[in-house]
C-alpha atoms as a PDB file:
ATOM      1  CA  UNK A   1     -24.253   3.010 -12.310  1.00  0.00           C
ATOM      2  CA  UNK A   2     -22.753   5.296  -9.433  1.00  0.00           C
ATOM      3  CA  UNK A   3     -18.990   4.834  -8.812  1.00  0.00           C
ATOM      4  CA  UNK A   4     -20.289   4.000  -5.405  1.00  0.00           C
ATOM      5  CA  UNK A   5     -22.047   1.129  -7.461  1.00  0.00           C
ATOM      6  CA  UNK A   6     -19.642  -0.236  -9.579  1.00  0.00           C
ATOM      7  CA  UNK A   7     -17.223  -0.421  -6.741  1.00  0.00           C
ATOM      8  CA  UNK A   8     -20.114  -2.950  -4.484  1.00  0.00           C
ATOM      9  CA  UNK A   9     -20.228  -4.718  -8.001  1.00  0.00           C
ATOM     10  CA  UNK A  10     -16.992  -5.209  -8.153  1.00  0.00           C
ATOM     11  CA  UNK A  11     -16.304  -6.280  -5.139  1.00  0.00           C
ATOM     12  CA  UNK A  12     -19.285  -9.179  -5.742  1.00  0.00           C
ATOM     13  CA  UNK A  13     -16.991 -10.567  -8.591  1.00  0.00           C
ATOM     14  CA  UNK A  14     -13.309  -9.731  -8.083  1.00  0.00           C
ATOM     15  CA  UNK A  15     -10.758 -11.429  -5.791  1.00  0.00           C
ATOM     16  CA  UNK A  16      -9.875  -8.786  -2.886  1.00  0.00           C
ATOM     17  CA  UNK A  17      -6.922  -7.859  -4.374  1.00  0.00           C
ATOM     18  CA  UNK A  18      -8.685  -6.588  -7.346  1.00  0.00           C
ATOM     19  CA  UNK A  19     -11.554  -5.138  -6.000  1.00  0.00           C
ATOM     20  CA  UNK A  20      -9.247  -3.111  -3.431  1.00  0.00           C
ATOM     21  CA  UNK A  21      -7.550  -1.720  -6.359  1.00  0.00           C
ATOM     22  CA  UNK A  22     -10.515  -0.285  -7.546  1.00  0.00           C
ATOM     23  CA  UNK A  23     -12.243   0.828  -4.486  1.00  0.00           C
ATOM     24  CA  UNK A  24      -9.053   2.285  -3.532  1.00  0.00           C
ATOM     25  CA  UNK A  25      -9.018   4.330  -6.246  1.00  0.00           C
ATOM     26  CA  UNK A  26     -12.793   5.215  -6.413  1.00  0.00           C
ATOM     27  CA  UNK A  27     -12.027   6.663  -2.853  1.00  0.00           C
ATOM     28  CA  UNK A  28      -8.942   8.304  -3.909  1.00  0.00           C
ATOM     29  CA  UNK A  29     -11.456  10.408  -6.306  1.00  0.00           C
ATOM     30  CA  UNK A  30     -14.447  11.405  -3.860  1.00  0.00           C
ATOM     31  CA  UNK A  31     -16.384   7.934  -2.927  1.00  0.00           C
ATOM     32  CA  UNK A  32     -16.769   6.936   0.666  1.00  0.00           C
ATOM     33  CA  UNK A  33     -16.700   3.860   2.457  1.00  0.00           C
ATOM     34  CA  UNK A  34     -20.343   4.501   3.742  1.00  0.00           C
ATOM     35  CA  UNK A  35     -21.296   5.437   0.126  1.00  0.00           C
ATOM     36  CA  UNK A  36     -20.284   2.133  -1.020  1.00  0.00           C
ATOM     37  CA  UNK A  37     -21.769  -0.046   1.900  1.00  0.00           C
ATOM     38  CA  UNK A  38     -24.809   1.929   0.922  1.00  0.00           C
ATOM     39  CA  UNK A  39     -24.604   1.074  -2.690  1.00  0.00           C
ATOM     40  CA  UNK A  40     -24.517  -2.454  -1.713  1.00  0.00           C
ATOM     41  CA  UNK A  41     -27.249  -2.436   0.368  1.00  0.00           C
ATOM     42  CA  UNK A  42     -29.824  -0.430  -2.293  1.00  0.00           C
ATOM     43  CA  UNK A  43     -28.733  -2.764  -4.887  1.00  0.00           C
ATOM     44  CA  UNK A  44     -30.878  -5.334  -2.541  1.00  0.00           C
ATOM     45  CA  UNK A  45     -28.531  -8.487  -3.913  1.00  0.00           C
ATOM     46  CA  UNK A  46     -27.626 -10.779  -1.053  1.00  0.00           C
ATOM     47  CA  UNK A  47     -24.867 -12.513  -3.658  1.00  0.00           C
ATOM     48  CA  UNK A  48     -21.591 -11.315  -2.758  1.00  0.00           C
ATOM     49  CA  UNK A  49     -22.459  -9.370   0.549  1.00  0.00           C
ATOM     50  CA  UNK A  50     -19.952 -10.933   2.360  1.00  0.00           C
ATOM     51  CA  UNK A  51     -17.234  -9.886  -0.118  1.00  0.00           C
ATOM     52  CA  UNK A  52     -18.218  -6.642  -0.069  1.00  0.00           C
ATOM     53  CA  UNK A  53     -18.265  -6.078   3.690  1.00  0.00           C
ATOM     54  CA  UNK A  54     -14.428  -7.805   3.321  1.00  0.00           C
ATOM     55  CA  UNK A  55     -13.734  -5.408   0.308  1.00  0.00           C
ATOM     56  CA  UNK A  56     -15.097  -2.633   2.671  1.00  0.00           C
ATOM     57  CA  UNK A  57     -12.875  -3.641   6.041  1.00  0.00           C
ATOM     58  CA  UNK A  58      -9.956  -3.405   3.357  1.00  0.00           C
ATOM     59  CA  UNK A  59     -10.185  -0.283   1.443  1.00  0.00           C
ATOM     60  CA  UNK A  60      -7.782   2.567   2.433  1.00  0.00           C
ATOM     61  CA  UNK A  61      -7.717   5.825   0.489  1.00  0.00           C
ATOM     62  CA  UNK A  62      -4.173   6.690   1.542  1.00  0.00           C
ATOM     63  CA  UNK A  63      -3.096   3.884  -1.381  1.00  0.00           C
ATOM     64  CA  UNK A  64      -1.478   5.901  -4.203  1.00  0.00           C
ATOM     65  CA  UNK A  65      -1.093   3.317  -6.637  1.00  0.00           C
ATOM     66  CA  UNK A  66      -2.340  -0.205  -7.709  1.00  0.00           C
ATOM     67  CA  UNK A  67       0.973  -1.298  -6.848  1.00  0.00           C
ATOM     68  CA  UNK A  68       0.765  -0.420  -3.395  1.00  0.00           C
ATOM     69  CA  UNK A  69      -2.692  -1.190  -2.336  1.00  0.00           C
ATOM     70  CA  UNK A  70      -1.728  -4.792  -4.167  1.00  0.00           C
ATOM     71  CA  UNK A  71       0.783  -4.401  -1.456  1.00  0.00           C
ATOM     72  CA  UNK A  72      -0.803  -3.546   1.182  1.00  0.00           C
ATOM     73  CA  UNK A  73      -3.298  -6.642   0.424  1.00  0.00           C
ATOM     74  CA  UNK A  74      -0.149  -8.725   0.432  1.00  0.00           C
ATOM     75  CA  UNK A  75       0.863  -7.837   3.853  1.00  0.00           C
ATOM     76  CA  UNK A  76      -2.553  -8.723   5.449  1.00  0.00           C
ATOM     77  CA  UNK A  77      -2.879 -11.597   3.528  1.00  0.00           C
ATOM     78  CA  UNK A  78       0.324 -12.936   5.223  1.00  0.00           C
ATOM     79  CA  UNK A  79      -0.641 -11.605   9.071  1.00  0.00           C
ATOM     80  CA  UNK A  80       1.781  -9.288   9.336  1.00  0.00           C
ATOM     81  CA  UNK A  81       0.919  -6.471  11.337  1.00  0.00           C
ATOM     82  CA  UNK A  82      -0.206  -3.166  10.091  1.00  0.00           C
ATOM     83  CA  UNK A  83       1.656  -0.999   8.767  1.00  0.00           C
ATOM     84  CA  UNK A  84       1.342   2.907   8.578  1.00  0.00           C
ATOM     85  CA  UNK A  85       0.666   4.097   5.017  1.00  0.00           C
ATOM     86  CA  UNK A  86       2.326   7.291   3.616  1.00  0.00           C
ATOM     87  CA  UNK A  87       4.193   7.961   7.251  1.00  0.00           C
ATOM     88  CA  UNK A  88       6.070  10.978   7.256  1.00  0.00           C
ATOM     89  CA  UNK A  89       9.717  11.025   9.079  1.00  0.00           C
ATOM     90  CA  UNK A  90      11.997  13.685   9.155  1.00  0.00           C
ATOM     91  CA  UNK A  91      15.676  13.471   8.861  1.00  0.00           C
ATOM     92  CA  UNK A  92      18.594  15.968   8.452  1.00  0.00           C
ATOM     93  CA  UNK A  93      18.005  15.958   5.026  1.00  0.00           C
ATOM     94  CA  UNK A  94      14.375  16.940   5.270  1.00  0.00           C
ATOM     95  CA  UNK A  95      10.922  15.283   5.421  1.00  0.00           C
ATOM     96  CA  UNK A  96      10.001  12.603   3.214  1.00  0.00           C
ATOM     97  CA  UNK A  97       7.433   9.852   3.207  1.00  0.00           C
ATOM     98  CA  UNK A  98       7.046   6.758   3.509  1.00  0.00           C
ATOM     99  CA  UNK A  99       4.623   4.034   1.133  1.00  0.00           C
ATOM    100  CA  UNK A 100       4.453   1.618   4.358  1.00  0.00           C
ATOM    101  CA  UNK A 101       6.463   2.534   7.732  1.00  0.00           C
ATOM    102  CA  UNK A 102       6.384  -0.039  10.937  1.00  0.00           C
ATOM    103  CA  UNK A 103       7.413   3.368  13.327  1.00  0.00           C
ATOM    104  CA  UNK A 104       8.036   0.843  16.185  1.00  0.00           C
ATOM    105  CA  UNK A 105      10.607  -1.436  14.144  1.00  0.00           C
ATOM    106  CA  UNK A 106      11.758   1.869  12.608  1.00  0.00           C
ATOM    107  CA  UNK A 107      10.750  -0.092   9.226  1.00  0.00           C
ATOM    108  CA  UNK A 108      10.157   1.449   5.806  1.00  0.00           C
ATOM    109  CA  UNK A 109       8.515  -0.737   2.965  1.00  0.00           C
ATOM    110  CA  UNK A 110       8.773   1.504  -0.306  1.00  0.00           C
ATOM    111  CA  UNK A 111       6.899  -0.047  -3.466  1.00  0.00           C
ATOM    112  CA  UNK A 112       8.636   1.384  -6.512  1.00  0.00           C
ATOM    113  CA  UNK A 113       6.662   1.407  -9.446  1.00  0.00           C
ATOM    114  CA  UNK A 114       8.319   2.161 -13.095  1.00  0.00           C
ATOM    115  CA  UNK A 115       6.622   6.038 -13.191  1.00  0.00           C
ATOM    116  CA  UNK A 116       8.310   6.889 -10.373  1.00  0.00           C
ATOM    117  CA  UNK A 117      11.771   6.663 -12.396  1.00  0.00           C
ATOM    118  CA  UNK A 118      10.770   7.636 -15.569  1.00  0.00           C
ATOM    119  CA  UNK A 119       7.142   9.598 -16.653  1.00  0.00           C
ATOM    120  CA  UNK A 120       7.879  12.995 -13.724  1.00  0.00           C
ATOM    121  CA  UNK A 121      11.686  14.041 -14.237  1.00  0.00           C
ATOM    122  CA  UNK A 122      14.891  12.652 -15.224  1.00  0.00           C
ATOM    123  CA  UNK A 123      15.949   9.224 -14.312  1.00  0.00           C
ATOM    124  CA  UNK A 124      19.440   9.893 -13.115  1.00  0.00           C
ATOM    125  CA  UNK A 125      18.061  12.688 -11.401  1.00  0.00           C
ATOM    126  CA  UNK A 126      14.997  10.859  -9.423  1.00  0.00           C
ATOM    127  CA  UNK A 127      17.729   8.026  -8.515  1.00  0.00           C
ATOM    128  CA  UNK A 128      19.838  10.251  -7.042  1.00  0.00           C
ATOM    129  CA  UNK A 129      17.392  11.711  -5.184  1.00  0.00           C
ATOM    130  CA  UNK A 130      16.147   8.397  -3.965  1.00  0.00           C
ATOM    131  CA  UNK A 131      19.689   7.749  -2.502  1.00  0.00           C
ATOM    132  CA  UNK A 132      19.611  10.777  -0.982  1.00  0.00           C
ATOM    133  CA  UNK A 133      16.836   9.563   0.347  1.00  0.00           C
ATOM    134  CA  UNK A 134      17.672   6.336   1.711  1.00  0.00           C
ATOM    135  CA  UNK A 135      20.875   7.358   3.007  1.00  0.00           C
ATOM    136  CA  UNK A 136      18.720   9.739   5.108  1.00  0.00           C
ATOM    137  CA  UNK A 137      16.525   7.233   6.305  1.00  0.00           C
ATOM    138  CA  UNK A 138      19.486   5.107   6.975  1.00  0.00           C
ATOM    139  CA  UNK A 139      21.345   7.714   8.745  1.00  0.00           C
ATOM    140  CA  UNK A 140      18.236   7.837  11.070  1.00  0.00           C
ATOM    141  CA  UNK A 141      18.122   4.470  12.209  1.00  0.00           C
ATOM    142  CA  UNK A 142      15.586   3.369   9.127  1.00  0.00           C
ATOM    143  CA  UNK A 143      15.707   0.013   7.377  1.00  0.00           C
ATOM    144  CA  UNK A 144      14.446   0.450   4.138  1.00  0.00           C
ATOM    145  CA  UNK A 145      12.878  -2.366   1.867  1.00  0.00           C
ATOM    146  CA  UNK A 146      12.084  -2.187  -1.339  1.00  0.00           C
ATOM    147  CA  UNK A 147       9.271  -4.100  -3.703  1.00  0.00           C
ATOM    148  CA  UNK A 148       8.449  -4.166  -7.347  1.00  0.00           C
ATOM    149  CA  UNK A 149       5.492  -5.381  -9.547  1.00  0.00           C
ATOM    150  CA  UNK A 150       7.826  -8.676  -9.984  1.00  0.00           C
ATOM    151  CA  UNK A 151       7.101  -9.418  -6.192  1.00  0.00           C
ATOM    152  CA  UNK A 152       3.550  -8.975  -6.415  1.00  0.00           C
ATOM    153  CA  UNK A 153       2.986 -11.883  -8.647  1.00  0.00           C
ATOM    154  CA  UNK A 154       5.468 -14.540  -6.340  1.00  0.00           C
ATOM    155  CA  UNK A 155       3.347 -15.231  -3.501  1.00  0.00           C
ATOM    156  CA  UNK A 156       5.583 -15.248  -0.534  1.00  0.00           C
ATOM    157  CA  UNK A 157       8.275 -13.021  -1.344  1.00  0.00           C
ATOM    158  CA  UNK A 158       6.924  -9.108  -0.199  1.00  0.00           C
ATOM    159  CA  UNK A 159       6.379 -11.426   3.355  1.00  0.00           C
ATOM    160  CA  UNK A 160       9.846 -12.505   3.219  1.00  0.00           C
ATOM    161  CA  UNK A 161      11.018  -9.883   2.911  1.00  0.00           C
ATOM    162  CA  UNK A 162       9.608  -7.443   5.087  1.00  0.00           C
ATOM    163  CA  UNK A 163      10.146 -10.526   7.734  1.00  0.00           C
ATOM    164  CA  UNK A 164      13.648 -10.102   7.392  1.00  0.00           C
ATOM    165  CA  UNK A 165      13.751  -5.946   7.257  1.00  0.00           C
ATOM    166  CA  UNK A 166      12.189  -7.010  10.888  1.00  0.00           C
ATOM    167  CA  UNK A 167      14.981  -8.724  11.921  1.00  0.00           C
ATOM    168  CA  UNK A 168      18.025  -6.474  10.462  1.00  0.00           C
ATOM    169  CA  UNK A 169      16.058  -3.757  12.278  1.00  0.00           C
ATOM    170  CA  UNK A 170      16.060  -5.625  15.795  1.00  0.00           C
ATOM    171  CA  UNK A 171      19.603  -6.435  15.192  1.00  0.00           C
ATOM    172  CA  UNK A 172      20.143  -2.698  15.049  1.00  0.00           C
ATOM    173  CA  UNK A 173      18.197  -1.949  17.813  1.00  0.00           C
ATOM    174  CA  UNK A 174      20.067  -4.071  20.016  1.00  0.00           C
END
């Protein structure tokens, strides 16, 4: 079958958090919304169309990783409004971006998967870079929040605490 195909497919017999990760991905590498919806509708089955028209309202190409369109899932899931994905702020140190950024709250929500530390360049040099980073961010007003594959799997917790990264950020504000 098309990727287009696979992805209506799998949105017919996945939870949403599943199926996003894969139509995520499939758009990440050329398929389209309207491809998919069109899949769906060729295919002629009327089992599942309401789970792929969710799946469809949830997909977002700007997801770089399972991790963080698990994430992103997570956030909705919970009603907590939308964030920005990859948002781009500039400090003194530079530009750098952002996996999830609430520009209003002056919020970041990074999800930091193992590869990042370990399969691109040296650990002790990526973590010193990242607290370069975040001492940026910091220095710019920024409350940064960090998640991890452990969080995805506690239901509650990314909500928790992204709630409270809310609150130290209106506390700053103030």
């Amino acid at each position: 079958t098309s990727v287009d195909r696979t992805v209506a497919d799998c949105a017919r017999i996945l939870d949403l958090e599943r199926a996003a990760v894969v139509g995520d991905h499939a758009l990440r590498r050329g398929a389209s919304v309207d491809g998919i919806a069109a899949a769906a509708e060729r295919s002629g089955l009327v089992r599942g169309a309401r789970r792929v028209e969710r799946l469809l309202g949830a997909l977002d190409p700007r997801a770089e990783s399972p991790g963080e369109t698990r994430t992103r899932i997570a956030l909705a899931a919970a009603g907590l409004p939308a964030p920005e994905l990859q948002f781009e702020v500039m400090t003194e140190e530079g530009l750098y971006r952002a996996d999830f950024a609430w520009p209003e709250l002056k919020v970041i929500l990074e999800f930091d998967g193992d590869s990042k530390y370990f399969a691109y360049r040296p650990t002790a040099e990526v973590l010193l870079a990242e607290r370069r980073r975040e001492n940026a961010l910091a220095a710019a007003g920024w409350v940064v929040v960090r998640v991890r594959w452990a969080d995805l799997s506690t239901p509650g917790v990314i909500a928790a605490k992204v709630l409270a990264a809310f609150a130290r950020a209106a506390k700053l504000a103030s």
